[in-house]
PDB file of N, CA and C in Angstrom:
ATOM      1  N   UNK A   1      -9.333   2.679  32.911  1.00  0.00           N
ATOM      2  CA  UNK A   1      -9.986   1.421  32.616  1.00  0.00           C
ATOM      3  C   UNK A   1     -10.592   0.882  33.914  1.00  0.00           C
ATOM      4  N   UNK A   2     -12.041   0.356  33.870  1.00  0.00           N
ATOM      5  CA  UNK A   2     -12.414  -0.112  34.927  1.00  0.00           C
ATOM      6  C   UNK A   2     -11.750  -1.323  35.558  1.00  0.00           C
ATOM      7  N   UNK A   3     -11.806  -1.732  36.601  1.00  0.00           N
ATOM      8  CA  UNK A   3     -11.034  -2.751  37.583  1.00  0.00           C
ATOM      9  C   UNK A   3     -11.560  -4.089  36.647  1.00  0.00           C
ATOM     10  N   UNK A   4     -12.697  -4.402  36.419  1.00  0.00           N
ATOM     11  CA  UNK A   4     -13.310  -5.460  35.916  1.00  0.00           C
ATOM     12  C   UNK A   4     -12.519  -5.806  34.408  1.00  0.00           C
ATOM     13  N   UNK A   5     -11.867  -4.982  33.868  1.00  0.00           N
ATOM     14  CA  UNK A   5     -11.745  -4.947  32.678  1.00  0.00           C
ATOM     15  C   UNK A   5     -10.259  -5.355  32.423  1.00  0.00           C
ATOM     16  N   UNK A   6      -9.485  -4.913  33.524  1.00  0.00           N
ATOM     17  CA  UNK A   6      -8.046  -5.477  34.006  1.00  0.00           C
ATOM     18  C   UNK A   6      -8.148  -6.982  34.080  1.00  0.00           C
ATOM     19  N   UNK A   7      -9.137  -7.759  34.920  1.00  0.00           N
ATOM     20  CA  UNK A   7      -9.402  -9.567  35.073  1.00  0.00           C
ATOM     21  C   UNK A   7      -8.883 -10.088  33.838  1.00  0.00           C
ATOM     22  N   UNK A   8      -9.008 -11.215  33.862  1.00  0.00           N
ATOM     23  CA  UNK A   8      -8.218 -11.831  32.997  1.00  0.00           C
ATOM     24  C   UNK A   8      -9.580 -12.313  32.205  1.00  0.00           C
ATOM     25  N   UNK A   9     -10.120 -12.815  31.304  1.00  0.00           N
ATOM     26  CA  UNK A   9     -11.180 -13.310  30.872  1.00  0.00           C
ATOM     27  C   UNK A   9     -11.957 -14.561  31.280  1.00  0.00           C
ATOM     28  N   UNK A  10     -11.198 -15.318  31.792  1.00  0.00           N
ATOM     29  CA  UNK A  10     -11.786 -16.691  32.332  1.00  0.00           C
ATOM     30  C   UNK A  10     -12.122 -15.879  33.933  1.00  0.00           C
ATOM     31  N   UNK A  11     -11.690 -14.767  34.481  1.00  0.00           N
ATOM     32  CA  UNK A  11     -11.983 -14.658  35.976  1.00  0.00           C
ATOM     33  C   UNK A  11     -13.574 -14.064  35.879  1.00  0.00           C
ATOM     34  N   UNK A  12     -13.345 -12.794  34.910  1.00  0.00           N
ATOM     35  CA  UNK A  12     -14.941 -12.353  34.060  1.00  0.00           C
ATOM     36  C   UNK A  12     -15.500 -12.737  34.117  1.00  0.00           C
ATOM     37  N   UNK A  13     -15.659 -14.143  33.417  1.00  0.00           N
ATOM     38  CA  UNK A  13     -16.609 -15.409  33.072  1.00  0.00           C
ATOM     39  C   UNK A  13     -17.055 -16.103  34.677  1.00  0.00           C
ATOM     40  N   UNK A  14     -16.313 -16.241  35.026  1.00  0.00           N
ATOM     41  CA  UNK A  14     -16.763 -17.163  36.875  1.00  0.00           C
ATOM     42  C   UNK A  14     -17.496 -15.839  37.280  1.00  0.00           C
ATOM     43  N   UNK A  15     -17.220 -14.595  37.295  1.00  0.00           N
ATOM     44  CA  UNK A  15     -17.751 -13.594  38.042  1.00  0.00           C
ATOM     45  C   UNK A  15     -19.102 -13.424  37.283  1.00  0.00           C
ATOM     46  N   UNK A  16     -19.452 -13.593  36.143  1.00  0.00           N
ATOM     47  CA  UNK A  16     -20.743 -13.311  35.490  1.00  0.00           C
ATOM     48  C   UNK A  16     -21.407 -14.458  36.041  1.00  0.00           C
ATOM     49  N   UNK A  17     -21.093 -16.138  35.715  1.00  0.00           N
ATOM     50  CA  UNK A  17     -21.918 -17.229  36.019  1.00  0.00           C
ATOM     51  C   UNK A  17     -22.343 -17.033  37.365  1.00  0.00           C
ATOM     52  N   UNK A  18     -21.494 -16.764  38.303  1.00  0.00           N
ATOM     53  CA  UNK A  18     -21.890 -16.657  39.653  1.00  0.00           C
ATOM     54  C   UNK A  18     -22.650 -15.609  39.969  1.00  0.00           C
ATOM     55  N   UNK A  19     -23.041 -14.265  39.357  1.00  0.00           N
ATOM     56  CA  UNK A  19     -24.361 -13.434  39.470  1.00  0.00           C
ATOM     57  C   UNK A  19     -25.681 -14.205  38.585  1.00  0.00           C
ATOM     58  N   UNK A  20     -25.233 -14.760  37.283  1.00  0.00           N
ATOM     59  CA  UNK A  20     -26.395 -15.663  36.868  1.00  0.00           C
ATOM     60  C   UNK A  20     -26.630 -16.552  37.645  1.00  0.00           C
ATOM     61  N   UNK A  21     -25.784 -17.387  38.204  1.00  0.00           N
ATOM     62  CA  UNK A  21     -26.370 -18.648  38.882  1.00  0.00           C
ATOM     63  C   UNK A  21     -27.562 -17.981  40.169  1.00  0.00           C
ATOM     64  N   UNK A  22     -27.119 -17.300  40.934  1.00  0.00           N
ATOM     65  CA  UNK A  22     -27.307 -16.483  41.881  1.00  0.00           C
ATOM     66  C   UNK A  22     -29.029 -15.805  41.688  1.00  0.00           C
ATOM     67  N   UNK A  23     -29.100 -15.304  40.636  1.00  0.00           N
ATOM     68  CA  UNK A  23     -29.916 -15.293  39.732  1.00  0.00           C
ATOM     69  C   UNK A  23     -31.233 -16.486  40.019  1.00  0.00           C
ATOM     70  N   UNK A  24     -30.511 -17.239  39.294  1.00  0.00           N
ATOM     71  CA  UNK A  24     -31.344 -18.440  38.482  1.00  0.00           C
ATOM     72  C   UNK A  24     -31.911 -19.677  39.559  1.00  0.00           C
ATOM     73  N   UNK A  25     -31.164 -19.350  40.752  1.00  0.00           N
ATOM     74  CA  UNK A  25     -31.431 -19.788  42.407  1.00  0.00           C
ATOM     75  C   UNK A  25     -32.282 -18.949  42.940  1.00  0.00           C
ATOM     76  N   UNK A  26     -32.440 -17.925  42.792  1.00  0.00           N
ATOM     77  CA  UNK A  26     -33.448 -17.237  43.515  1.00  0.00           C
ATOM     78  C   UNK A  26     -34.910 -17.080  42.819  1.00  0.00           C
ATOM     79  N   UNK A  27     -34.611 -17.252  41.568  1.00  0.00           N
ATOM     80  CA  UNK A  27     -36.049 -17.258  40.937  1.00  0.00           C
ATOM     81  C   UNK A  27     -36.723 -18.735  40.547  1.00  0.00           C
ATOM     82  N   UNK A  28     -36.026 -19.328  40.338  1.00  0.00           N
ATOM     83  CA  UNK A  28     -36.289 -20.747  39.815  1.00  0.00           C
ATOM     84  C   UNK A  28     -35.751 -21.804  40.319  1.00  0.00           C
ATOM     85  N   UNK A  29     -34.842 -21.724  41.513  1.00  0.00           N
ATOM     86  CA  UNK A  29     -33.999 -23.389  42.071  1.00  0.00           C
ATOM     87  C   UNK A  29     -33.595 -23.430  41.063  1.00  0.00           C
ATOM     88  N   UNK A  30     -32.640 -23.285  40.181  1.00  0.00           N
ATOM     89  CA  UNK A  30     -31.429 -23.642  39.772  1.00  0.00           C
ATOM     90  C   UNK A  30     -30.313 -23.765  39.702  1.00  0.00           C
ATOM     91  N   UNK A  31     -29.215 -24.025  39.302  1.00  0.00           N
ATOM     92  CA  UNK A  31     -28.302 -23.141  39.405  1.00  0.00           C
ATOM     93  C   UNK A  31     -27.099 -23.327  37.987  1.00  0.00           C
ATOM     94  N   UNK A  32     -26.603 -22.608  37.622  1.00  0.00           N
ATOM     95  CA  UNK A  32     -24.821 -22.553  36.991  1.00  0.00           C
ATOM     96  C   UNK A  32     -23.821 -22.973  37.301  1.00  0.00           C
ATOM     97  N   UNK A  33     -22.896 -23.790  37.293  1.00  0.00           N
ATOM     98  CA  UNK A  33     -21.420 -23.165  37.797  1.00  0.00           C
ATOM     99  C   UNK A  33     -20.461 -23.552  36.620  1.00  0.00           C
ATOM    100  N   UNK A  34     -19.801 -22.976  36.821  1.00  0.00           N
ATOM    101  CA  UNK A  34     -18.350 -22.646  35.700  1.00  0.00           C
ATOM    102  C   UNK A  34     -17.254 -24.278  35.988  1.00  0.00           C
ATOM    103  N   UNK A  35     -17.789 -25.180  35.042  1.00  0.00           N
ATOM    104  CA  UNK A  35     -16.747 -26.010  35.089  1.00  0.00           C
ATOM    105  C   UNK A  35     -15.415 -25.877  34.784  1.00  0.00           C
ATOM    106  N   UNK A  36     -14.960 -25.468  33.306  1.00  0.00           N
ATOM    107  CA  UNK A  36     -14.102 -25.589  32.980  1.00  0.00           C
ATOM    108  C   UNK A  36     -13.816 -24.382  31.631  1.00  0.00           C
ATOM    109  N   UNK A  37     -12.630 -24.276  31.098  1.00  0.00           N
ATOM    110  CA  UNK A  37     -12.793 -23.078  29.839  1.00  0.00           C
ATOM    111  C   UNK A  37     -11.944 -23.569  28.527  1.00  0.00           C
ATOM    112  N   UNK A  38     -12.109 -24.043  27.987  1.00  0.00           N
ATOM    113  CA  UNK A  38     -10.953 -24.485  26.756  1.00  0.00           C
ATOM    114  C   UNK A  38     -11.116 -23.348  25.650  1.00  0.00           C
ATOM    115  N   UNK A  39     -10.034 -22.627  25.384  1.00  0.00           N
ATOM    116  CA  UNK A  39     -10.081 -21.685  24.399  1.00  0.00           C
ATOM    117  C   UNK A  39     -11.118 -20.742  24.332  1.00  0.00           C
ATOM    118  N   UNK A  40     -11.969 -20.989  23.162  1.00  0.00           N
ATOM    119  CA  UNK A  40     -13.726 -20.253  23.412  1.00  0.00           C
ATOM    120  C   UNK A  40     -14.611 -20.793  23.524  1.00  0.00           C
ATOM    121  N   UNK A  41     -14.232 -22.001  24.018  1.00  0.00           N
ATOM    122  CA  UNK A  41     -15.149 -23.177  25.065  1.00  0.00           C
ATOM    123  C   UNK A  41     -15.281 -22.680  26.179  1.00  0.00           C
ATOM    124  N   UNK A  42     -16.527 -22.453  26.937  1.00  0.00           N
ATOM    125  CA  UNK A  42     -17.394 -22.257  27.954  1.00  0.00           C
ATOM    126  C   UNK A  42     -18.149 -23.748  28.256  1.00  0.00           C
ATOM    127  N   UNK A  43     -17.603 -24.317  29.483  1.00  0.00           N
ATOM    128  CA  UNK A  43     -18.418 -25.794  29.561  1.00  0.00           C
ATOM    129  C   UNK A  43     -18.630 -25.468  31.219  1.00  0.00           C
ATOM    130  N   UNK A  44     -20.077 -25.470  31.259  1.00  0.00           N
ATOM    131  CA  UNK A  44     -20.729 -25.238  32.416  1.00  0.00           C
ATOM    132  C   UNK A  44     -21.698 -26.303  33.363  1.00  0.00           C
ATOM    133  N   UNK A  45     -21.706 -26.356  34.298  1.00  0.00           N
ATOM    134  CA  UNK A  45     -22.926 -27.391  35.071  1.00  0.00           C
ATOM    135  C   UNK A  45     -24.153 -26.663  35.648  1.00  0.00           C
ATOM    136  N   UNK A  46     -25.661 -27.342  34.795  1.00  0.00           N
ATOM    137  CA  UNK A  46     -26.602 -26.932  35.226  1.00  0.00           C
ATOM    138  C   UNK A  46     -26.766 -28.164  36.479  1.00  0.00           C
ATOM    139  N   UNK A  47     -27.714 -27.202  37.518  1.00  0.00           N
ATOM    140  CA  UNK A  47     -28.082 -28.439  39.046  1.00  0.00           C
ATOM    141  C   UNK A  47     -29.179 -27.619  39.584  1.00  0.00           C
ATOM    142  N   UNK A  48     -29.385 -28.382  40.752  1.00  0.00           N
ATOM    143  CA  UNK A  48     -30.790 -27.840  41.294  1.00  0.00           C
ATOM    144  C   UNK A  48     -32.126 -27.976  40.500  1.00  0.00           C
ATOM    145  N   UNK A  49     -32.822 -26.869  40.606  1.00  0.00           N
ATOM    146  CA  UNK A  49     -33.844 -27.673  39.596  1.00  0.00           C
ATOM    147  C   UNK A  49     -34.000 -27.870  38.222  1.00  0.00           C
ATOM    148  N   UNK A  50     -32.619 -27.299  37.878  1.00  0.00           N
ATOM    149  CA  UNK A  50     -32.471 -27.371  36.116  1.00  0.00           C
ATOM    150  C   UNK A  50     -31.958 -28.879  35.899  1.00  0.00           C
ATOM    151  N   UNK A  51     -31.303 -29.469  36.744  1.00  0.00           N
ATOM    152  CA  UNK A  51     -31.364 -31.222  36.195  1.00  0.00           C
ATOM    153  C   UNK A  51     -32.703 -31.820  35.901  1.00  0.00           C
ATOM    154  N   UNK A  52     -32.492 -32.553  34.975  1.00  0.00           N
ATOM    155  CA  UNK A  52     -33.232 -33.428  34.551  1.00  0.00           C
ATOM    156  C   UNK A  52     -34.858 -32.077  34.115  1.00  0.00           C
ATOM    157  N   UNK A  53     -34.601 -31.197  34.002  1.00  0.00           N
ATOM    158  CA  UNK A  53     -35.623 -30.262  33.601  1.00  0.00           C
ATOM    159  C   UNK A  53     -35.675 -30.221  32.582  1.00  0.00           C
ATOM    160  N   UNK A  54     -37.378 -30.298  31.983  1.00  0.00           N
ATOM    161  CA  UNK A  54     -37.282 -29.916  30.615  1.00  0.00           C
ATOM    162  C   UNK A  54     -37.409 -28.982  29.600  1.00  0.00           C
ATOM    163  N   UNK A  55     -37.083 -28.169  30.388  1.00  0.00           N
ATOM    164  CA  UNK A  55     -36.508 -26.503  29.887  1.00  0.00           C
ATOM    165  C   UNK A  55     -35.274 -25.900  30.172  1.00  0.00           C
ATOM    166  N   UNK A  56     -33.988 -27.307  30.312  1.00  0.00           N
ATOM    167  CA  UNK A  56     -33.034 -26.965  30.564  1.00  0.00           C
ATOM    168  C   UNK A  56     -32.182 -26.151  28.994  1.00  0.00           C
ATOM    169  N   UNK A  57     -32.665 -26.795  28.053  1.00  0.00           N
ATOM    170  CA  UNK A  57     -31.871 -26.241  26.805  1.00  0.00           C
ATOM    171  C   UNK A  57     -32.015 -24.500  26.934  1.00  0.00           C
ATOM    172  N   UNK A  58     -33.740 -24.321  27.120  1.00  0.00           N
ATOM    173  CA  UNK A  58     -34.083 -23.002  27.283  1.00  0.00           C
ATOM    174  C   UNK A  58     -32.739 -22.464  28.321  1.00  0.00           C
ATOM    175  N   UNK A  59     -32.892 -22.753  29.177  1.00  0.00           N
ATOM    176  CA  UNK A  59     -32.122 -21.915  29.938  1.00  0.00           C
ATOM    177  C   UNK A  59     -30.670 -21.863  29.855  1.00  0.00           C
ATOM    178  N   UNK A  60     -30.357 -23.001  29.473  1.00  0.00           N
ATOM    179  CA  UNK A  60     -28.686 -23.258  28.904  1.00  0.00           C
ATOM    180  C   UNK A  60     -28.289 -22.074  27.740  1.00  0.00           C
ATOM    181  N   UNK A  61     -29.225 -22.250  26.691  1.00  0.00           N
ATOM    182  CA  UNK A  61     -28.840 -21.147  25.435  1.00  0.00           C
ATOM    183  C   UNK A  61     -29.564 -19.833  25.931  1.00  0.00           C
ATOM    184  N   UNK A  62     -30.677 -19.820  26.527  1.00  0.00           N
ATOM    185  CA  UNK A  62     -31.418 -18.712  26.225  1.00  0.00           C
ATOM    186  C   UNK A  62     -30.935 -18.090  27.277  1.00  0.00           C
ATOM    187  N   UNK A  63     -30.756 -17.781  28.763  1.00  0.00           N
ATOM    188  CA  UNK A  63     -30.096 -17.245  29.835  1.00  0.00           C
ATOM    189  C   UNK A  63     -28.787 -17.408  29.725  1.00  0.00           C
ATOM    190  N   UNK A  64     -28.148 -18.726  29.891  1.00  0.00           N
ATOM    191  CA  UNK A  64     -26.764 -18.346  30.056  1.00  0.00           C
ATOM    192  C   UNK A  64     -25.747 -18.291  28.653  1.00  0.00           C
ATOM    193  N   UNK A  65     -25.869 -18.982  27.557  1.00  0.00           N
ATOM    194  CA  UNK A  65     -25.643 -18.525  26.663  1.00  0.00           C
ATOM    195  C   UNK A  65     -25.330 -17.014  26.123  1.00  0.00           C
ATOM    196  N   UNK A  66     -27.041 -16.594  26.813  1.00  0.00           N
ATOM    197  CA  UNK A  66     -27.297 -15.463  25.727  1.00  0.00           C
ATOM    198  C   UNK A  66     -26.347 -13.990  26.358  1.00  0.00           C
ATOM    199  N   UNK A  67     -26.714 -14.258  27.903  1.00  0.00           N
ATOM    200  CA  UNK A  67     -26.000 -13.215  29.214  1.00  0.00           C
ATOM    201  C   UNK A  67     -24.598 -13.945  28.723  1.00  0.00           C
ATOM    202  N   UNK A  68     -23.806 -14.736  28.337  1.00  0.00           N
ATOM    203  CA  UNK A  68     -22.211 -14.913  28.156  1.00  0.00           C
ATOM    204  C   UNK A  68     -22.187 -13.849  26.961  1.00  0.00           C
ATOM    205  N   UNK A  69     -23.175 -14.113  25.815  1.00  0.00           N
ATOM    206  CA  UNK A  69     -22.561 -13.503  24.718  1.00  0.00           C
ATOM    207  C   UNK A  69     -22.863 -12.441  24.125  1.00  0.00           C
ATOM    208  N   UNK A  70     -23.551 -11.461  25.570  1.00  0.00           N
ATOM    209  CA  UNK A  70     -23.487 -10.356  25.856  1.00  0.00           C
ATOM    210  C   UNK A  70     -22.250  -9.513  25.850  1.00  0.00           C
ATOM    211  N   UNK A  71     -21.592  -9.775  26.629  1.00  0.00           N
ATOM    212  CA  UNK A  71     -20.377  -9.286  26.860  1.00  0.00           C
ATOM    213  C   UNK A  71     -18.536 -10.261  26.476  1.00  0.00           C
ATOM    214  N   UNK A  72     -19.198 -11.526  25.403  1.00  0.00           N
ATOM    215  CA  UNK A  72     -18.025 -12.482  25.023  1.00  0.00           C
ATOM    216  C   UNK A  72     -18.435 -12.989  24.434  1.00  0.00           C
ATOM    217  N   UNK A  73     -18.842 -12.325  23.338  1.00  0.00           N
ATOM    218  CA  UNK A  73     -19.566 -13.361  21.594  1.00  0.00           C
ATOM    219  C   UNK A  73     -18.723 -14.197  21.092  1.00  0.00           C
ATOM    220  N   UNK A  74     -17.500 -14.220  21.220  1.00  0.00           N
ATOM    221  CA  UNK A  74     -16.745 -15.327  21.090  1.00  0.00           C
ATOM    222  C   UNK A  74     -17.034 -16.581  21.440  1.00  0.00           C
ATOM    223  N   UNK A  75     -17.480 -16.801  22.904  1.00  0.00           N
ATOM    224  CA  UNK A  75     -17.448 -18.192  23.786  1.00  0.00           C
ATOM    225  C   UNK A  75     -18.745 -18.680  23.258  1.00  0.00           C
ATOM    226  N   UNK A  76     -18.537 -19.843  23.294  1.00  0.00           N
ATOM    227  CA  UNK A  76     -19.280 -21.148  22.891  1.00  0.00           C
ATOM    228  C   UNK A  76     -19.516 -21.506  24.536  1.00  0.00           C
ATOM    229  N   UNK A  77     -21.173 -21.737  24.459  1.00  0.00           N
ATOM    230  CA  UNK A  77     -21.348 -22.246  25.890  1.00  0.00           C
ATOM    231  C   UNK A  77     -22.136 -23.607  25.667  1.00  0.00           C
ATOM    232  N   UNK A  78     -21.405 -24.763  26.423  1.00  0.00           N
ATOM    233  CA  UNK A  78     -21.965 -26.193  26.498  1.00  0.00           C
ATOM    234  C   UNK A  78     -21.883 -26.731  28.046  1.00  0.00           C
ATOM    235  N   UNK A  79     -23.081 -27.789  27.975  1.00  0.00           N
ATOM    236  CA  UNK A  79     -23.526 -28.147  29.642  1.00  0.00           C
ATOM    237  C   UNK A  79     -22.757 -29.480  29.599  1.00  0.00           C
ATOM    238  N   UNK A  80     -22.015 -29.398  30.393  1.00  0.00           N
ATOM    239  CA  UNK A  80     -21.270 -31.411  30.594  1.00  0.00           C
ATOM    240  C   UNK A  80     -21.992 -31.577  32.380  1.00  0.00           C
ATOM    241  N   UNK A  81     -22.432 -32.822  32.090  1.00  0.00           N
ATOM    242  CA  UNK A  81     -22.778 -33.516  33.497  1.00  0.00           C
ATOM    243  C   UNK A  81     -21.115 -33.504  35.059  1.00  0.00           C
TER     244      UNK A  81
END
């Protein structure tokens, strides 16, 4: 079994947001980070230039959403301030 696959699922999740955020900073000033995890709650903070942007939904569901439920169709992903 690969090393990645041993993590626990919430460590997964910080390790994916942080190549998306990483991501989403280098192409666009934005960024991700992994607030918090309740069950198959995913509650994340968009910043940089995704505040107050108005293509933040886009990027909330359509990037990070969509890259979570790639690999964790389970999790529900929501943006809290």
């Amino acid at each position: 079994m690969p090393a990645s696959q041993s993590l626990p699922r919430e460590s997964q999740i910080k390790y994916l947001l942080e190549n998306l955020s990483a991501y989403i900073e280098q192409f666009h000033g934005g960024t991700v980070e992994f607030a918090a995890m309740e069950g198959d709650e995913l509650q994340v903070r968009l910043g940089g230039a995704c505040l107050n942007c108005p293509l933040q939904p886009s990027t909330l569901h359509g990037w990070v959403e969509g890259t979570v439920h790639q690999f964790f169709p389970e999790i529900r992903v929501v943006a809290i301030n």
